[in-house]
N, C-alpha and C. Protein backbone atom coordinates (compact mmCIF):
# COMPACT_ATOMS: atom_id res chain seq x y z
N UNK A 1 0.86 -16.39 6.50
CA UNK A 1 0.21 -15.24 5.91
C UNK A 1 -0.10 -15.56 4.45
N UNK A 2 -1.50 -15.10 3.86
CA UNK A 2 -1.57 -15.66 3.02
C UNK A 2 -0.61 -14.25 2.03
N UNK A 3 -0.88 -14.91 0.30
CA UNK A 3 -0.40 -14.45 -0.58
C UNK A 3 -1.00 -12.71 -0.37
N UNK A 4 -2.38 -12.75 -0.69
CA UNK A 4 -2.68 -11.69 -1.30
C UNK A 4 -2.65 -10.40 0.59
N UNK A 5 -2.37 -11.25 1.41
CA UNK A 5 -2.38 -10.25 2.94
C UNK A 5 -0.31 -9.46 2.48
N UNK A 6 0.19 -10.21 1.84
CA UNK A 6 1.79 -9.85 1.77
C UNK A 6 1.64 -8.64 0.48
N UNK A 7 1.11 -8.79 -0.45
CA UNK A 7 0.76 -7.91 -1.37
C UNK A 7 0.45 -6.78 -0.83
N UNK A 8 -0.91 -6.95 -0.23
CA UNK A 8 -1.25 -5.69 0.03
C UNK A 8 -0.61 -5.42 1.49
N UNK A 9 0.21 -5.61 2.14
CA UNK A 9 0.99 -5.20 3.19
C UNK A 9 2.32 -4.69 2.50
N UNK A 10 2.50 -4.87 1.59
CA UNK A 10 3.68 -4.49 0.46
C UNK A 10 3.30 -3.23 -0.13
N UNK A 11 2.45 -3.12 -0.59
CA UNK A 11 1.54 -1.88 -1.10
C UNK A 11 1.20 -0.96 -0.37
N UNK A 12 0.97 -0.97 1.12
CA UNK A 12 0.50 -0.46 1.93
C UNK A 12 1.76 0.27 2.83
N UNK A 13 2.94 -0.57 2.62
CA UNK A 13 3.88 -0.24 2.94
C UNK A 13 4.72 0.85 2.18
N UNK A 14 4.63 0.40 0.54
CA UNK A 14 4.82 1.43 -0.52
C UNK A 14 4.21 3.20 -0.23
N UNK A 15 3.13 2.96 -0.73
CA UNK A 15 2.27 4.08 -0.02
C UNK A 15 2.04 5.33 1.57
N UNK A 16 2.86 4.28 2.33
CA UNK A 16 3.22 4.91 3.50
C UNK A 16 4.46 5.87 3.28
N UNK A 17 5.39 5.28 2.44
CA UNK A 17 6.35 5.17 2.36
C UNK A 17 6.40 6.78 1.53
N UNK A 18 5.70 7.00 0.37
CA UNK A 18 5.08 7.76 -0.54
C UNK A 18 4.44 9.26 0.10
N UNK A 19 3.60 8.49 1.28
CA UNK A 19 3.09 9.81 2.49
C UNK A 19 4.02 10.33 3.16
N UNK A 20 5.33 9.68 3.37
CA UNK A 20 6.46 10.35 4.47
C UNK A 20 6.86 11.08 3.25
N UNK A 21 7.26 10.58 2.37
CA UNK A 21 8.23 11.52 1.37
C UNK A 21 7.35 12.80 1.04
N UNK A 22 6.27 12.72 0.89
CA UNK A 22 5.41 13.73 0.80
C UNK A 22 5.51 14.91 2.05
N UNK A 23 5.43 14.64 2.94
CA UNK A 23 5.22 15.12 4.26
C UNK A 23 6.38 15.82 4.76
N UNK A 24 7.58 15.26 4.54
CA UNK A 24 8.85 15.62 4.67
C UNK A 24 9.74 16.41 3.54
N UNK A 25 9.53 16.28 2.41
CA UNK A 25 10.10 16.39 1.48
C UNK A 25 9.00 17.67 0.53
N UNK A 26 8.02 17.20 0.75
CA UNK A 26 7.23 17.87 -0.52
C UNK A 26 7.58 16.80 -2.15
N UNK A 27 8.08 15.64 -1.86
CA UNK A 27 7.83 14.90 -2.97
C UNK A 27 7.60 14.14 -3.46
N UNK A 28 6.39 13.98 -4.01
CA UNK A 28 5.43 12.53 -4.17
C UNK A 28 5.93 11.52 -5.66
N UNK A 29 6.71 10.59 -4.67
CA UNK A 29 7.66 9.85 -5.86
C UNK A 29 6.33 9.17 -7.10
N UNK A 30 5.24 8.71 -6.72
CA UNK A 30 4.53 8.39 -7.39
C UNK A 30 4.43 9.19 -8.72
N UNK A 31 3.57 10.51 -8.75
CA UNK A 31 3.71 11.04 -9.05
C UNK A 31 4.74 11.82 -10.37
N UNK A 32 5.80 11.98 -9.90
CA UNK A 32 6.80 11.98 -10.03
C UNK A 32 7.43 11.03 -11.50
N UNK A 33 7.11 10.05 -10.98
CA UNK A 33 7.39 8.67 -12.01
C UNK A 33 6.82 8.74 -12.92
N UNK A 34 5.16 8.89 -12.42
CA UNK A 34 4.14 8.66 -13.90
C UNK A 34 3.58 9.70 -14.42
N UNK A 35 4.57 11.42 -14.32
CA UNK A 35 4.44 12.67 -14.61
C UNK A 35 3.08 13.11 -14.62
N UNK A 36 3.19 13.17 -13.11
CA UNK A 36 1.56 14.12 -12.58
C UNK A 36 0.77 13.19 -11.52
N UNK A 37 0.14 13.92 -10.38
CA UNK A 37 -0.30 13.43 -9.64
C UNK A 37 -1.73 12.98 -11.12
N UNK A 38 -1.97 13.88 -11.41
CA UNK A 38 -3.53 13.83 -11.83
C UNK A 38 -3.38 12.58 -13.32
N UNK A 39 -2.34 12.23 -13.63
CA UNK A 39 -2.26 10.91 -14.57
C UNK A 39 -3.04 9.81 -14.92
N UNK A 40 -3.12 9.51 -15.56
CA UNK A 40 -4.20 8.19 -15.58
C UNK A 40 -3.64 6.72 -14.39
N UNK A 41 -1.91 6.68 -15.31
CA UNK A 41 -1.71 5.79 -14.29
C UNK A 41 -1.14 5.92 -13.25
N UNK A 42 -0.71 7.21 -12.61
CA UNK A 42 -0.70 7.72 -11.33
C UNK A 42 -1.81 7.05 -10.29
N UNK A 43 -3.40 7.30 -11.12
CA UNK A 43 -4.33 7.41 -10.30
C UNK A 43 -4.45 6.27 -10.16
N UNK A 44 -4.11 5.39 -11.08
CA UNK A 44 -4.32 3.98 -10.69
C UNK A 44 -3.74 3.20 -9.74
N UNK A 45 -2.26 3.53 -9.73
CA UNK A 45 -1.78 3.32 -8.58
C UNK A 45 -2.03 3.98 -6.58
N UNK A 46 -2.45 5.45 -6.78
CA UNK A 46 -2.95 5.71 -6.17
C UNK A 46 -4.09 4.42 -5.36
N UNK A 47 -5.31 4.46 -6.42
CA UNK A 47 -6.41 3.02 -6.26
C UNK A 47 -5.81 2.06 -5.69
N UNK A 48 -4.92 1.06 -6.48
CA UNK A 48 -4.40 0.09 -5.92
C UNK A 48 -3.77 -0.17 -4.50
N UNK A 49 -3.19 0.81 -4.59
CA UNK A 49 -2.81 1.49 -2.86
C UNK A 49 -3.65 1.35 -1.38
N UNK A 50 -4.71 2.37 -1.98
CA UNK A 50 -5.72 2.94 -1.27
C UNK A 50 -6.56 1.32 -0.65
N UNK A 51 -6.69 0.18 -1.86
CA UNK A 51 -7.54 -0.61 -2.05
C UNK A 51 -6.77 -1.83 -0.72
N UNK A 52 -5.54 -1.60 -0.99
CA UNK A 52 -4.52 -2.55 -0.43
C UNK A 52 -4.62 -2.39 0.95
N UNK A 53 -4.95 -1.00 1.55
CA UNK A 53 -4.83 -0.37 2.72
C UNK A 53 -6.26 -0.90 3.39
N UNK A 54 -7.21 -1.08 2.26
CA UNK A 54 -8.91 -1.52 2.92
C UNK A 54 -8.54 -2.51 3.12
N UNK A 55 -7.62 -3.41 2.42
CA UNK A 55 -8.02 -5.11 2.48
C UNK A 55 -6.32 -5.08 4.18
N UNK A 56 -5.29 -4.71 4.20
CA UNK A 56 -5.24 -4.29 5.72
C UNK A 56 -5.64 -4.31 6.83
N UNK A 57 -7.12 -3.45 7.19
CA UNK A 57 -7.83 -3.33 7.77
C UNK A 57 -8.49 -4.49 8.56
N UNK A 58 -8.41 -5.62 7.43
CA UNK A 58 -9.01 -6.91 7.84
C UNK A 58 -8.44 -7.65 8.85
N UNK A 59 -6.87 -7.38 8.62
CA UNK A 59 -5.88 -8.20 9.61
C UNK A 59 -5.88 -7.98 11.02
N UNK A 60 -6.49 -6.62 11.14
CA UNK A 60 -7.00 -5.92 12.19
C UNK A 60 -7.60 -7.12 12.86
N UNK A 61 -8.78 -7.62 12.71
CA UNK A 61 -9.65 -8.37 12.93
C UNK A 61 -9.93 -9.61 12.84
N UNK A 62 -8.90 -10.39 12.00
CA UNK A 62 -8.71 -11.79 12.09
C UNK A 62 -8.07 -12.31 13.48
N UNK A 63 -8.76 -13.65 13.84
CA UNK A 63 -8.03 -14.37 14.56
C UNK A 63 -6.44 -14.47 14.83
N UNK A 64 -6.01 -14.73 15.79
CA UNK A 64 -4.68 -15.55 15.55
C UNK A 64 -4.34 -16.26 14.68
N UNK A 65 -3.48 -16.78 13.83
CA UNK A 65 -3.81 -18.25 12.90
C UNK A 65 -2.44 -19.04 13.88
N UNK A 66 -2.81 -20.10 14.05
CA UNK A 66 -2.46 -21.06 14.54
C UNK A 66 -1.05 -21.33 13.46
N UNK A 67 0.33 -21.18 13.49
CA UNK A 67 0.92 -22.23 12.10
C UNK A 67 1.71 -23.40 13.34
N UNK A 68 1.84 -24.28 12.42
CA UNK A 68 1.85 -25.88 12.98
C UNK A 68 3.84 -25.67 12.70
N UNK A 69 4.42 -25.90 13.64
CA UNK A 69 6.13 -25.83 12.84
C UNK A 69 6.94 -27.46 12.76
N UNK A 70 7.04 -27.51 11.47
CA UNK A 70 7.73 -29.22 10.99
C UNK A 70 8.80 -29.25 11.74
């Protein structure tokens, strides 16, 4: 798996993670952290998230990858 598929499967995982607590709880740790959903860098993370979840999508659709074991 490459680098940047673990990132954003990390991120994507974060964020999920973020929607249960939301869903269950009523509390959006994000949020929370960077005082206010509506924050500058709330929203950014939000983005980064969101962005992580498109690039996801891809794995959907890739091949198998073949790995070779030493």
């Amino acid at each position: 798996m490459r680098i940047m598929d673990r990132i954003a499967l990390i991120l994507t995982i974060i964020g999920a993670l973020n929607w249960g607590s939301i869903g269950l709880f009523r509390f959006d740790l994000v949020a929370w952290i960077c005082g206010g959903a509506g924050s500058l860098l709330a929203r950014i993370i939000y983005t980064i998230v969101g962005l992580a979840g498109v690039w996801c999508i891809s794995l959907l659709f890739r091949p198998d990858e073949v790995r070779d074991e030493a």
